[in-house]
C-alpha atoms as a PDB file:
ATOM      1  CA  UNK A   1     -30.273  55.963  18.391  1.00  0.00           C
ATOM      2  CA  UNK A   2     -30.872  52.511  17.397  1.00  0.00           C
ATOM      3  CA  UNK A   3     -29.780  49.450  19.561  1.00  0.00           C
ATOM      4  CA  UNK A   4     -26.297  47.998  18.516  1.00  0.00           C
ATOM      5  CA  UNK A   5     -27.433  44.324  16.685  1.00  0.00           C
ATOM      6  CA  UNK A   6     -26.340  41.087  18.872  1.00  0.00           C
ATOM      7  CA  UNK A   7     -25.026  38.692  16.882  1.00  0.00           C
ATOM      8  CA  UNK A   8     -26.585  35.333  15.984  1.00  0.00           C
ATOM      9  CA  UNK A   9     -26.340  32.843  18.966  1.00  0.00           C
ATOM     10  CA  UNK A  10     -23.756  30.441  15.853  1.00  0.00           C
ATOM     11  CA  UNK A  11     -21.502  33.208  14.824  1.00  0.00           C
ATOM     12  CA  UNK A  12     -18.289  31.907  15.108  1.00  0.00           C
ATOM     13  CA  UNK A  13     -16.469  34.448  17.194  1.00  0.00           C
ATOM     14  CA  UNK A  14     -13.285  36.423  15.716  1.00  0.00           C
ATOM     15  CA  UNK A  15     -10.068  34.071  16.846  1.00  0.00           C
ATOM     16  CA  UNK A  16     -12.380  31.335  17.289  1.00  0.00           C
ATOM     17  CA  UNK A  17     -12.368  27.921  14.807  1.00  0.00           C
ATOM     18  CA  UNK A  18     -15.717  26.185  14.314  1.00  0.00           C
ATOM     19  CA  UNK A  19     -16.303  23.205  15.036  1.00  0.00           C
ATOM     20  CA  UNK A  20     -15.784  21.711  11.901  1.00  0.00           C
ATOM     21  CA  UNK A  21     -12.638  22.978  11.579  1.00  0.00           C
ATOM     22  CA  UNK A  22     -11.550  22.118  15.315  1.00  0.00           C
ATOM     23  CA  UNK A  23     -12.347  18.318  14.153  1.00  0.00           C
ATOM     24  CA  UNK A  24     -10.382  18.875  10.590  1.00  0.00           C
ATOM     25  CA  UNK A  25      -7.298  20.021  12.689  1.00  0.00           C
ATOM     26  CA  UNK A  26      -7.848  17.111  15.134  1.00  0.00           C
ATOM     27  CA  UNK A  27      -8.287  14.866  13.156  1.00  0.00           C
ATOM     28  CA  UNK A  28      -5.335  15.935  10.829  1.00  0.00           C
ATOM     29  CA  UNK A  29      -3.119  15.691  14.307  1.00  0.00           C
ATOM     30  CA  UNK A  30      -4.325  12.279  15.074  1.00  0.00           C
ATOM     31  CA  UNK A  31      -3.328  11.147  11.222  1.00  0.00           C
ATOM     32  CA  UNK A  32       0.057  12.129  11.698  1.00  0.00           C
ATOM     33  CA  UNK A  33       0.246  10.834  15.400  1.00  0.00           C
ATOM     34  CA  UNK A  34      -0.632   7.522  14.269  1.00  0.00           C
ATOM     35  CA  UNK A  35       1.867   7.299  11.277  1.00  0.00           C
ATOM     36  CA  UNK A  36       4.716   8.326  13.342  1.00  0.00           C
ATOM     37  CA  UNK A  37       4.297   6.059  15.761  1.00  0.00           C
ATOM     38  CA  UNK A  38       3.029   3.033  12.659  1.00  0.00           C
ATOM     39  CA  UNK A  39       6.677   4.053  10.981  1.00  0.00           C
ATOM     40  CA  UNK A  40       8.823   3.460  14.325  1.00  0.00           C
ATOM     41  CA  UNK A  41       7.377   0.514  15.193  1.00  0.00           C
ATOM     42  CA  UNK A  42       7.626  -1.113  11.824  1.00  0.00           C
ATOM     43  CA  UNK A  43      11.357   0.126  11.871  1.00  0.00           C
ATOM     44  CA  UNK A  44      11.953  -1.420  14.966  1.00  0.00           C
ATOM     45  CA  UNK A  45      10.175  -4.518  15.735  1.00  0.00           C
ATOM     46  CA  UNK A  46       8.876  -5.150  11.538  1.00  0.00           C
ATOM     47  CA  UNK A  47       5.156  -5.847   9.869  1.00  0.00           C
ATOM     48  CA  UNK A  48       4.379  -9.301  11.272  1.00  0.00           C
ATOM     49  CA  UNK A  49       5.490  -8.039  14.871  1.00  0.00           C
ATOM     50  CA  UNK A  50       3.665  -5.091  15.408  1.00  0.00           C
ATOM     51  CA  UNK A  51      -0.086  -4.682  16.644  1.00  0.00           C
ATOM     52  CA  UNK A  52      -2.933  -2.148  15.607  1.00  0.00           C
ATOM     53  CA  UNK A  53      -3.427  -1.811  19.299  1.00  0.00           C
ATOM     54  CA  UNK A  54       0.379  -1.117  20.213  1.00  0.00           C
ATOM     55  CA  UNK A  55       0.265   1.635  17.314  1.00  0.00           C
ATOM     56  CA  UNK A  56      -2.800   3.436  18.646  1.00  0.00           C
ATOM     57  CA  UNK A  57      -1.755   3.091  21.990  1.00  0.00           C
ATOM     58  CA  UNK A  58       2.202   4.711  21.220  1.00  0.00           C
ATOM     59  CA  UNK A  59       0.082   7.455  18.917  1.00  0.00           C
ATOM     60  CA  UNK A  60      -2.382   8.057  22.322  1.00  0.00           C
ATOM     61  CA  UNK A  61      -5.663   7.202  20.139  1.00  0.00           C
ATOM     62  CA  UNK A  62      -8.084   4.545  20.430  1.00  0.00           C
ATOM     63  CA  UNK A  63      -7.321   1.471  17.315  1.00  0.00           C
ATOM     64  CA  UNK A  64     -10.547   2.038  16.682  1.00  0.00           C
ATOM     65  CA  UNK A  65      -9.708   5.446  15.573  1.00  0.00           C
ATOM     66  CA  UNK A  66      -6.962   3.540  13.566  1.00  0.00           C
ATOM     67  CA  UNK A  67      -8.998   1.112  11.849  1.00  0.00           C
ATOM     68  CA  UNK A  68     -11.203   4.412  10.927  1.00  0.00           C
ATOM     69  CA  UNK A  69      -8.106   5.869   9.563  1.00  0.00           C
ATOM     70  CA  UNK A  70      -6.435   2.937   7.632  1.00  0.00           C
ATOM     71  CA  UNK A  71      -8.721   0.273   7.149  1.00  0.00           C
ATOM     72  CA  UNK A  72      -5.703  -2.295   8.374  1.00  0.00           C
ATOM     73  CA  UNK A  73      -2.747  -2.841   9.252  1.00  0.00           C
ATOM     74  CA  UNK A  74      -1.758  -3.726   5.692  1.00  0.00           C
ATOM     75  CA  UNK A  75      -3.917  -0.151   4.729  1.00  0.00           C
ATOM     76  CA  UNK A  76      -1.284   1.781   7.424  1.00  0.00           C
ATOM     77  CA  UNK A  77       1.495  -0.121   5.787  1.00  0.00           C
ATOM     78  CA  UNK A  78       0.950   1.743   2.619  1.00  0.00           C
ATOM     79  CA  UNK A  79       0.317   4.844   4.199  1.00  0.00           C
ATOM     80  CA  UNK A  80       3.729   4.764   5.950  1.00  0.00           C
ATOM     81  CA  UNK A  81       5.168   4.470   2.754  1.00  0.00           C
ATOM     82  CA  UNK A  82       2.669   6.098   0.021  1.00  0.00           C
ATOM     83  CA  UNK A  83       2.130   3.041  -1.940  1.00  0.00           C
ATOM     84  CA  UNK A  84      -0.276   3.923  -4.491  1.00  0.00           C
ATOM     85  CA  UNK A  85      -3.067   1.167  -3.647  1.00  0.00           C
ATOM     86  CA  UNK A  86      -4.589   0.037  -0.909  1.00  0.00           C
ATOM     87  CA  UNK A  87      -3.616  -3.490  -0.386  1.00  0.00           C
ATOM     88  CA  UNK A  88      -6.451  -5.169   0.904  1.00  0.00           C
ATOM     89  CA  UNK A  89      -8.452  -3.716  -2.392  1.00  0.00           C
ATOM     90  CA  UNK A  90      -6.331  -5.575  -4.427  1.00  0.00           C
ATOM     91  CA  UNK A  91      -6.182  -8.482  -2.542  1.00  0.00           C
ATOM     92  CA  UNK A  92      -9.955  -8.594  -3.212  1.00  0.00           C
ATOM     93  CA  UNK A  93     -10.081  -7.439  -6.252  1.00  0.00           C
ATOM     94  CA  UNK A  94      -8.126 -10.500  -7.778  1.00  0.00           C
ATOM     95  CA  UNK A  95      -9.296 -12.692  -6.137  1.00  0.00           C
ATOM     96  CA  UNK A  96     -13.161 -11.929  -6.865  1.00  0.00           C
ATOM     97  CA  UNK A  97     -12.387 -13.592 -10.381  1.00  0.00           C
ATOM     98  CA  UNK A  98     -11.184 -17.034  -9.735  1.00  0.00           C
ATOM     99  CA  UNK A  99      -7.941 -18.354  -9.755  1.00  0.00           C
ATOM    100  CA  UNK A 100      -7.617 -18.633 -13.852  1.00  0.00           C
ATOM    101  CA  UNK A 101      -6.883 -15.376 -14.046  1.00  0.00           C
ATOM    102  CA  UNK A 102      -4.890 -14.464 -11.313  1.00  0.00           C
ATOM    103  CA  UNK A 103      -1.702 -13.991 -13.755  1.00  0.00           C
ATOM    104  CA  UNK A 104      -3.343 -11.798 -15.769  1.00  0.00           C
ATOM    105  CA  UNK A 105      -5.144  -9.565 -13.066  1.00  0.00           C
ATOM    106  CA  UNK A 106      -2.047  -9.408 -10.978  1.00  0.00           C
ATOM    107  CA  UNK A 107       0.213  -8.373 -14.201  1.00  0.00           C
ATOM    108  CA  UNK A 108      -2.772  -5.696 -15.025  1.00  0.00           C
ATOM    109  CA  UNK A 109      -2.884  -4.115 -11.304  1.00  0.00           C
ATOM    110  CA  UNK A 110       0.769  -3.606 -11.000  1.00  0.00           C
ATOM    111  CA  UNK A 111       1.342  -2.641 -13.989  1.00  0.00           C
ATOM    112  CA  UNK A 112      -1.584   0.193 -13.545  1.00  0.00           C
ATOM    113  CA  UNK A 113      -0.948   1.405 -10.221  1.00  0.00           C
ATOM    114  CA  UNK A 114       2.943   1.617 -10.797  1.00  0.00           C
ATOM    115  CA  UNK A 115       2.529   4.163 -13.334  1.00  0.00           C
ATOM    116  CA  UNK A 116       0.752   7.163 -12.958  1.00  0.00           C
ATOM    117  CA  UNK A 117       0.067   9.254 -16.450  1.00  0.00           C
ATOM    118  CA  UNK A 118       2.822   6.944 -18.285  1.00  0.00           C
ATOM    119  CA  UNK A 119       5.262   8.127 -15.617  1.00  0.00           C
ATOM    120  CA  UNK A 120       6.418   5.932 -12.682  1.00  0.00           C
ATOM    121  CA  UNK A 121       5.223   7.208  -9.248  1.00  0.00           C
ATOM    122  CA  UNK A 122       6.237   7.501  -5.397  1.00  0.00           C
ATOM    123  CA  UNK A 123       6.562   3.617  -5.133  1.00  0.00           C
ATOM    124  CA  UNK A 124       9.813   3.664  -7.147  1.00  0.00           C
ATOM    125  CA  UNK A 125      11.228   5.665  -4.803  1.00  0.00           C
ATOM    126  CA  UNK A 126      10.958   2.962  -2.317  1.00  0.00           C
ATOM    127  CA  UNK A 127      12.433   0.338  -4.243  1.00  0.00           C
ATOM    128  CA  UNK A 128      15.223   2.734  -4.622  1.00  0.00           C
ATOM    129  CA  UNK A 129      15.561   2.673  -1.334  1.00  0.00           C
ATOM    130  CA  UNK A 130      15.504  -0.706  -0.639  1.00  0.00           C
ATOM    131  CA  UNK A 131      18.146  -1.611  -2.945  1.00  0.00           C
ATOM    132  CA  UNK A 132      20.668   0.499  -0.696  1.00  0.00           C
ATOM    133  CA  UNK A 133      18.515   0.290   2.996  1.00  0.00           C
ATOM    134  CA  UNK A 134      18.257  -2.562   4.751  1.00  0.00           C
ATOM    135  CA  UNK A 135      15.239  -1.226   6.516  1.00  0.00           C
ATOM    136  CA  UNK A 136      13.324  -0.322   3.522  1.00  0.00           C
ATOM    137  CA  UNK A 137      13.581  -3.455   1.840  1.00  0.00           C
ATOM    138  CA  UNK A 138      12.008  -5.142   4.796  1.00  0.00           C
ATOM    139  CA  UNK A 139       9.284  -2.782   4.093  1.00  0.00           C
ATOM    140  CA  UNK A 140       9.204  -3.028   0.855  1.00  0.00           C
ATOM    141  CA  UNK A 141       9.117  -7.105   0.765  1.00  0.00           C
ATOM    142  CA  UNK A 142       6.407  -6.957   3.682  1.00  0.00           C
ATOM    143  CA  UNK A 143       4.193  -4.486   2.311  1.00  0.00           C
ATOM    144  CA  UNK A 144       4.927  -6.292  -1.844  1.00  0.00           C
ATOM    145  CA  UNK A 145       4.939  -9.898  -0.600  1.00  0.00           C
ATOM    146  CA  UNK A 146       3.379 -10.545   3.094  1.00  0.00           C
ATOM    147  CA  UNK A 147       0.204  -7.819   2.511  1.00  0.00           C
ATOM    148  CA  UNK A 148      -0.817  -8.684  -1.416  1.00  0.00           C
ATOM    149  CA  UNK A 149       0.920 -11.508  -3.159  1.00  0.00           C
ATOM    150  CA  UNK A 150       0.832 -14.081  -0.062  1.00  0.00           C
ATOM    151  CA  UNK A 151      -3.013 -13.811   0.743  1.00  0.00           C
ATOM    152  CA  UNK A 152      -3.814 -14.411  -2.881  1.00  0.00           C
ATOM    153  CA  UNK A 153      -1.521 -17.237  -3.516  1.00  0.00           C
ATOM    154  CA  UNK A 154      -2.294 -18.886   0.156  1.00  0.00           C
ATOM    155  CA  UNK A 155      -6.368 -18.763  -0.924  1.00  0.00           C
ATOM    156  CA  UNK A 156      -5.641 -20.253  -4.420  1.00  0.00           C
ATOM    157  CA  UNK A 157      -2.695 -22.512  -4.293  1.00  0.00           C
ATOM    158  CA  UNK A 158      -2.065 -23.995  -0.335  1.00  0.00           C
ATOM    159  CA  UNK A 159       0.533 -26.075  -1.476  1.00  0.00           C
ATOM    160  CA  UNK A 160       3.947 -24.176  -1.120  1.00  0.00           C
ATOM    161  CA  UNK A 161       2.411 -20.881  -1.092  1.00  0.00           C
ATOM    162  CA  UNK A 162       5.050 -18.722   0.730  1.00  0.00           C
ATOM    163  CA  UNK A 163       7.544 -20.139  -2.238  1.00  0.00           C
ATOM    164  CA  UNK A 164       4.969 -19.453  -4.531  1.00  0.00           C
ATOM    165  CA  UNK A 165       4.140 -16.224  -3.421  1.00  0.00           C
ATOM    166  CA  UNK A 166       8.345 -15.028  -2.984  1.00  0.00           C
ATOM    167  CA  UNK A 167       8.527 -15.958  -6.589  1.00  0.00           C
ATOM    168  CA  UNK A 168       5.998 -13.771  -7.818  1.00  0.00           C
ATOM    169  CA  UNK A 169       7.001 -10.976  -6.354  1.00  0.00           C
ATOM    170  CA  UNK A 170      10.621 -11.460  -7.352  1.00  0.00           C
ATOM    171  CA  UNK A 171       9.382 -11.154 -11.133  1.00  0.00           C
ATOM    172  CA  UNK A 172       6.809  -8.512 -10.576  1.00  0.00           C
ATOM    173  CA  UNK A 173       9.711  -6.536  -8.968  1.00  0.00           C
ATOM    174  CA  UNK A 174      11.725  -7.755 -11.486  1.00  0.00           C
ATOM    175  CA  UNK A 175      10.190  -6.287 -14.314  1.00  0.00           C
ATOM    176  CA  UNK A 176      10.137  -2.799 -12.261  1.00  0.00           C
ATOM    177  CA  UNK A 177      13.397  -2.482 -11.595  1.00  0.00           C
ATOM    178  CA  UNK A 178      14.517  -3.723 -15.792  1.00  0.00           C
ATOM    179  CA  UNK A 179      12.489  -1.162 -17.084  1.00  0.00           C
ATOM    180  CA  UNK A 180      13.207   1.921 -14.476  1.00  0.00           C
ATOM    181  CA  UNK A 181      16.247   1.075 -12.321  1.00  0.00           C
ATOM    182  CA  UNK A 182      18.637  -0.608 -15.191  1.00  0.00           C
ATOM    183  CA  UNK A 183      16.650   0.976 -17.760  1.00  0.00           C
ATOM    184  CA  UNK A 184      17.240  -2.030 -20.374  1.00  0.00           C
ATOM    185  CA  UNK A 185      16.028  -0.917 -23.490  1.00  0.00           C
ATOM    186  CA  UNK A 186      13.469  -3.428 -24.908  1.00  0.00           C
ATOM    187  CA  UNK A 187      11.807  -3.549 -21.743  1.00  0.00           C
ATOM    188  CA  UNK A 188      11.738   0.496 -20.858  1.00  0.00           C
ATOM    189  CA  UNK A 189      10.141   0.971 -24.489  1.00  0.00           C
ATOM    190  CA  UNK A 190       7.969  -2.072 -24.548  1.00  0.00           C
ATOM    191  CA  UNK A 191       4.081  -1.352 -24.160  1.00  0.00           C
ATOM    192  CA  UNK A 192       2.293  -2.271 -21.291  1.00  0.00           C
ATOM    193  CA  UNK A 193       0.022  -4.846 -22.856  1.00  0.00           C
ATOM    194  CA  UNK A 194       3.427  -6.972 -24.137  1.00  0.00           C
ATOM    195  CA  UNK A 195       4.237  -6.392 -20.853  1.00  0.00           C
ATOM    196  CA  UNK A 196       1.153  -7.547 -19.536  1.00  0.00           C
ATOM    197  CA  UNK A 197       0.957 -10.712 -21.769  1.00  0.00           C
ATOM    198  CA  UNK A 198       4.702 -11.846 -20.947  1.00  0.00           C
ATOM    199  CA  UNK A 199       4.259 -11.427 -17.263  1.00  0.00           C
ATOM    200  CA  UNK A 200       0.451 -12.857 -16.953  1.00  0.00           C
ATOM    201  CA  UNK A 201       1.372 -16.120 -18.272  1.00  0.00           C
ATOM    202  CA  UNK A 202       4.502 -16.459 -16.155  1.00  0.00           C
ATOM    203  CA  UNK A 203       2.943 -15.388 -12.848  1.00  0.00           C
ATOM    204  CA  UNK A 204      -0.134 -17.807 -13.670  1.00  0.00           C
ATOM    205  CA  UNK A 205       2.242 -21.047 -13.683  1.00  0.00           C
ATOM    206  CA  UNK A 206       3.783 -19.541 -10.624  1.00  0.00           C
ATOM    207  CA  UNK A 207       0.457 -19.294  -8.827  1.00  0.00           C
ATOM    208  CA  UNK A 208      -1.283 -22.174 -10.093  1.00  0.00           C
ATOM    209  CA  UNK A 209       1.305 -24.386 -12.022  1.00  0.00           C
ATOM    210  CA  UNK A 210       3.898 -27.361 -11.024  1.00  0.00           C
ATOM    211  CA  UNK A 211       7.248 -25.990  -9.749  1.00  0.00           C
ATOM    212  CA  UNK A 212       8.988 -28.887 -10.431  1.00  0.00           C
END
């Protein structure tokens, strides 16, 4: 009778998950950890007050682990919330052309990463919230204003850069909730490059022009 075959010494036993899979799961865990505990403390103590380190250590993870995960603080933000970019890309991204564009580039990133197939995606459903929640309009103005618009209007225009910066959002926000919230006509069916052109030129004096 021949002798039953043993099998190979890495055949994953029945029941058991392979390694890869035990560091999927684990790593899928940790994810979620780490967002719970990123979305209570931004709840409770805002953006500017809370630490990668605090998050990591509520979530029981190393911030390295974090930082692996998110990129930043800013890069959690939008997780918490599924923005649709990652903040610090655009940040860089705008800046890497030099401040005479910065109208244009800002209207053109927005305006892309709003919409998704000509349809506007999960980021409206934040500012729908934060036009009824107080605590998702903090998020909403922290992750809009304090993570993107801020950096690039401190490294481009120092003087009175947090007014500068509040005022730019207001319009690009502005123009979002015109053409999905209130729906006004000529802006809901206007295409995206008169859009573009009408809110470049504004947003570049805001950046980079007098304001009085």
């Amino acid at each position: 009778m021949a002798a039953p075959k043993t099998p190979p010494l890495d055949a994953d036993a029945p029941g058991v998950r392979s390694p890869d899979a035990t560091r999927a799961r684990d790593g899928e865990a940790s994810r979620a950890m780490i967002l719970t505990a990123a979305r209570a403390a931004f709840d409770d103590k805002g953006y500017a007050q809370t630490s990668l380190r605090e998050i990591a250590r509520n979530a029981g993870v190393k911030p390295s682990l974090v930082v692996h995960f998110y990129g930043s603080k800013a890069g959690l933000l939008a997780a918490t919330v599924e923005w649709p970019f990652d903040p610090d890309t655009v940040v860089r991204k705008v800046l890497a052309i030099g401040p005479d564009h910065i109208g244009e580039r800002l209207a053109d990133v927005f305006l892309e990463t709003w919409e998704q197939g000509g349809r506007p995606n999960t980021a409206l459903t934040l500012l729908h919230a934060a036009c009824e929640r107080p605590e998702a309009a903090t998020l909403m103005r922290e992750l809009f204003t304090t993570c993107v618009v801020a950096p690039i209007v401190t490294a481009i225009a120092p003087e009175r850069a947090e007014l500068r910066a509040s005022l730019v959002a207001s319009h690009l926000l502005g123009l979002h909730v015109g053409r999905y919230l209130l729906e006004f006509d000529a802006i809901e069916g206007a295409d995206a490059d008169v859009l573009k052109q009408a809110l470049a030129s504004t947003i570049q004096h805001m950046c980079t022009g007098p304001l009085w």
